[in-house]
Protein backbone atom coordinates (compact mmCIF):
# COMPACT_ATOMS: atom_id res chain seq x y z
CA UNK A 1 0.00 0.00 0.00
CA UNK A 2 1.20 3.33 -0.92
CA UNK A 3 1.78 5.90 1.63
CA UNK A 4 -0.70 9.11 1.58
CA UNK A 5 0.78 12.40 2.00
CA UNK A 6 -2.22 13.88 3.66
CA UNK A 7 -2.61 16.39 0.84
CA UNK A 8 -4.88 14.22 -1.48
CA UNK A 9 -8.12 15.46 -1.98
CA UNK A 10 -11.53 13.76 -1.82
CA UNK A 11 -13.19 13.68 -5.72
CA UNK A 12 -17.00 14.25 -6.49
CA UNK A 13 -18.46 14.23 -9.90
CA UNK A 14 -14.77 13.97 -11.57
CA UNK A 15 -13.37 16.75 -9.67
CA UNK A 16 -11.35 18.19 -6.50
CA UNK A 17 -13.67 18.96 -3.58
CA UNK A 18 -10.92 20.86 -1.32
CA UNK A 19 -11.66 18.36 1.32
CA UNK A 20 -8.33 16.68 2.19
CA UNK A 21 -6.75 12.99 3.90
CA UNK A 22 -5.42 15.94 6.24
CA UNK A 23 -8.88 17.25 7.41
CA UNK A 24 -10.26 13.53 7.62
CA UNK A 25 -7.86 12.24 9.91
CA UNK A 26 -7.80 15.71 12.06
CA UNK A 27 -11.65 15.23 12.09
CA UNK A 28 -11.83 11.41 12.76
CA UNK A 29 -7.95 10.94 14.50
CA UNK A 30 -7.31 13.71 16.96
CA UNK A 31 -8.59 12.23 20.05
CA UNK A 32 -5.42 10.60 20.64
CA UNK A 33 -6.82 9.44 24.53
CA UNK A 34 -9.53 7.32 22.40
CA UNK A 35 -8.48 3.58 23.55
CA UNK A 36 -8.25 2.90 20.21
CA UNK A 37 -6.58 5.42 18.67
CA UNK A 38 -4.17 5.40 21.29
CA UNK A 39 -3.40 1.67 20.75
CA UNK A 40 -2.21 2.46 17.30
CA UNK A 41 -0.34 5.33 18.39
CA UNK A 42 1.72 3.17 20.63
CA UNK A 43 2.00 0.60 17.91
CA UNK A 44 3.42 3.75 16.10
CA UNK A 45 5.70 4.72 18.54
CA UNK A 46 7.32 1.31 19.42
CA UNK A 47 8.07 1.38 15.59
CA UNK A 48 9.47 4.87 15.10
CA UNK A 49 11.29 3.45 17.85
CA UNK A 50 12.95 0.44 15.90
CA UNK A 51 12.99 1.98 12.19
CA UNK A 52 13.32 6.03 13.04
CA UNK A 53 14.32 6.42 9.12
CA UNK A 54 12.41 4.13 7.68
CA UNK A 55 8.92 5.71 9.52
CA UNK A 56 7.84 8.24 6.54
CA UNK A 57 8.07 5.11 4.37
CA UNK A 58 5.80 2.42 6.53
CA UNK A 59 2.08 1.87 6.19
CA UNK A 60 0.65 -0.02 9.53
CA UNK A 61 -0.70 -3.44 8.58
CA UNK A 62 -3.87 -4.80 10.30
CA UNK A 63 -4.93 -8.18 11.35
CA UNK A 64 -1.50 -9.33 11.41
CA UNK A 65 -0.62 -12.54 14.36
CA UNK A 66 1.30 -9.72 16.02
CA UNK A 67 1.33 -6.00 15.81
CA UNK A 68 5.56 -5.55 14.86
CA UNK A 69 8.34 -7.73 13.36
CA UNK A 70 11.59 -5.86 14.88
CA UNK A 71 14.82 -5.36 12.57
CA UNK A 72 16.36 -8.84 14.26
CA UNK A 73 13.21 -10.51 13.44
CA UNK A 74 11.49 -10.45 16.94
CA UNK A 75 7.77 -10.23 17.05
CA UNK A 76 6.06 -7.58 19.20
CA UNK A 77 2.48 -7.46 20.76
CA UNK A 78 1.68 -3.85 21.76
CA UNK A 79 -0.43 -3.24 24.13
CA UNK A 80 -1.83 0.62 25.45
CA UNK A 81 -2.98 1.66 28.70
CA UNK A 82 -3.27 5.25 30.37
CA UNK A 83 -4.20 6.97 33.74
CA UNK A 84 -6.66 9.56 31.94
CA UNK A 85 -9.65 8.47 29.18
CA UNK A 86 -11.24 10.22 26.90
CA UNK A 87 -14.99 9.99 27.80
CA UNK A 88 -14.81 11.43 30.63
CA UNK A 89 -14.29 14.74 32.16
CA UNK A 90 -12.49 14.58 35.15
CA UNK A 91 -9.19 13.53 35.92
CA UNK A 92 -10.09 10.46 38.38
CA UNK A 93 -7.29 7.89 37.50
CA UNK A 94 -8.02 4.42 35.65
CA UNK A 95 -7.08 1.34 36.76
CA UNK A 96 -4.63 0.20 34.72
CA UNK A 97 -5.28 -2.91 32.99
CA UNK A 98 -3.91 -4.71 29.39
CA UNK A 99 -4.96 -7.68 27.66
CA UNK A 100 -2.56 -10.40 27.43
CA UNK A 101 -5.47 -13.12 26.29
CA UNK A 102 -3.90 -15.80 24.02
CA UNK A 103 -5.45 -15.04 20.48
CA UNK A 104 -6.22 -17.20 17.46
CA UNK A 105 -3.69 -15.34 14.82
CA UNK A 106 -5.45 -14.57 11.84
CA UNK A 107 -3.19 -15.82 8.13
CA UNK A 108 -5.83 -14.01 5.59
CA UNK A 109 -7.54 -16.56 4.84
CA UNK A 110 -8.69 -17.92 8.50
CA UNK A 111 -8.29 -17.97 12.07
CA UNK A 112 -5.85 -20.56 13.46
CA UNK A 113 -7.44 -23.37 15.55
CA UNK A 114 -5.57 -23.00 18.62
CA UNK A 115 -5.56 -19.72 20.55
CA UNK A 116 -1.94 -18.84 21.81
CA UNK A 117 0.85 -15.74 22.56
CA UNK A 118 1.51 -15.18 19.02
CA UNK A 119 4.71 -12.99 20.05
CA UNK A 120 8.03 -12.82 21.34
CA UNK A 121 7.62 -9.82 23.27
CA UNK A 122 5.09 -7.90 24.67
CA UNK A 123 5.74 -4.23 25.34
CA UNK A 124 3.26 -2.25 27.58
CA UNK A 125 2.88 1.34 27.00
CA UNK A 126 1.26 3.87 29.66
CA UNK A 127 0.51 7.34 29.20
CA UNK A 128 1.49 7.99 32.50
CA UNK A 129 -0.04 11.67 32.66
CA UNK A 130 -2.15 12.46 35.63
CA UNK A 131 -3.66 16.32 34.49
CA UNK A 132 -5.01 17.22 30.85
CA UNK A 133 -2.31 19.85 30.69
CA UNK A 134 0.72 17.05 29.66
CA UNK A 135 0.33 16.28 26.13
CA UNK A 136 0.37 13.20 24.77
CA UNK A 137 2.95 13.77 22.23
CA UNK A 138 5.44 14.71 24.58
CA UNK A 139 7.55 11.30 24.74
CA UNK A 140 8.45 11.98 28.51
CA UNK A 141 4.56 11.12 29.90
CA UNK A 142 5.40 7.49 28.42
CA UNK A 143 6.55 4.75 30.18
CA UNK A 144 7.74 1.27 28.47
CA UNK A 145 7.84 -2.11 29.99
CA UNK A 146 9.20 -4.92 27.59
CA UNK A 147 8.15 -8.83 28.80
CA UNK A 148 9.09 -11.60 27.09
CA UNK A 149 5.97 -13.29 26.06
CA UNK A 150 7.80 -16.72 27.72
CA UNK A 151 7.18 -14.95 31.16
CA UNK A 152 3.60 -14.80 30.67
CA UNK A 153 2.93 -18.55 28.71
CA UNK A 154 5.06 -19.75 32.28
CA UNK A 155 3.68 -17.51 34.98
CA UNK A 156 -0.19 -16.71 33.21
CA UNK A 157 -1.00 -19.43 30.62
CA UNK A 158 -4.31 -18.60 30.33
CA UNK A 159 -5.03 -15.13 31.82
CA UNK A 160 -6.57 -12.80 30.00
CA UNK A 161 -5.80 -9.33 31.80
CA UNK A 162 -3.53 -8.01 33.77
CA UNK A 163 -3.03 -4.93 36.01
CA UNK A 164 0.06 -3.20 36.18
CA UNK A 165 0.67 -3.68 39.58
CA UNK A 166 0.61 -7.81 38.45
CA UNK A 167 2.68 -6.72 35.60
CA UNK A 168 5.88 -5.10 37.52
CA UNK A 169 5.66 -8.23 40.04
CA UNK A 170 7.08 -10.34 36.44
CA UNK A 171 9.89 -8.20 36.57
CA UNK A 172 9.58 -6.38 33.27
CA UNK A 173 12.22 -4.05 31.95
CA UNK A 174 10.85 -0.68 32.14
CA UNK A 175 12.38 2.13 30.00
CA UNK A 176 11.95 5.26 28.34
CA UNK A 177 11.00 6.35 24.47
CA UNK A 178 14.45 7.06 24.07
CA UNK A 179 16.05 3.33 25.08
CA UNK A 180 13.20 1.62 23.80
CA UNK A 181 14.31 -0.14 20.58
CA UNK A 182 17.91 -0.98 22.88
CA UNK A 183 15.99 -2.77 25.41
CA UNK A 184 13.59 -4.93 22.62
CA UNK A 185 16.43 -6.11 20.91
CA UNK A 186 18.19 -7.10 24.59
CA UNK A 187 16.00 -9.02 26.25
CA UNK A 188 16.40 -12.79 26.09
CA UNK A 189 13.28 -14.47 24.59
């Protein structure tokens, strides 16, 4: 799939509306504390995080058995969690909570029969920001922990959440933006 600049313009009746890619995805994509849309942001950033000069170049693929394949070949499972949510208001924090449910991996064509950790490594991202006034973007409100998926098929085989405080007692390596792709391609899977 070709990469869109954002510039491309919607067509009706054969010609240019004015109506750009840009103004969809600031319409349908800026609500970056949606669970969702936060989820692939994370995806993103564990990426930039492995290919930083390769990232103007990628399209995201869906419905893949895991979310990354990492330059040495290790697969990734992102998951996204955060203190603050989008539907509401206040600034009560969330409990934080990921899903680490064994999946049936998805080839194209059909589901696999036998539901399983389809990854090497799972890293857990947290917007760790407590107030509305840290942005999002800013790399220093994230927090990284990298598990080898191993830990969880020994110590969780068929658990389907977990909290964080559950999470930290596996001993993940926790890290910032900025040693992220280091620490992926160190830890023993």
């Amino acid at each position: 799939m070709e990469q869109l600049t954002g510039n491309e313009e919607f067509i009706l009746e054969g010609a240019y509306t004015g109506v750009t890619i840009n103004d969809y995805w600031r319409w349908a994509y800026s609500d970056l504390l949606n669970n969702t849309y936060r989820g692939v942001m994370a995806e993103f950033l564990v990426f930039s995080s492995l290919y930083p000069t390769t990232i103007k170049e990628q399209v995201r693929s869906d419905w893949l058995p895991c979310d990354i394949i990492s330059p040495s070949g290790r697969r990734i499972e992102v998951k996204s969690a955060a203190y603050l949510q989008s539907w509401t208001d206040d600034d009560l924090p969330s409990k934080i909570q990921y899903d680490i449910a064994p999946k049936c991996a998805w080839d194209g064509k059909v589901y696999a029969s036998e539901a399983k950790r389809n990854c090497d490594l799972y890293i857990f991202c947290l917007y760790t920001a407590l107030t509305r006034d840290k942005p999002i973007l800013d790399l220093d409100n994230w927090e990284f922990y990298v598990l080898a998926a191993s830990v969880l098929n020994e110590k969780a085989p068929t658990q389907k959440t977990i909290s964080l405080s559950s999470l930290i007692k596996l001993d993940p390596t926790k890290t910032s933006y900025a040693n992220l792709s280091k620490i992926i391609e160190s830890i023993k899977v």
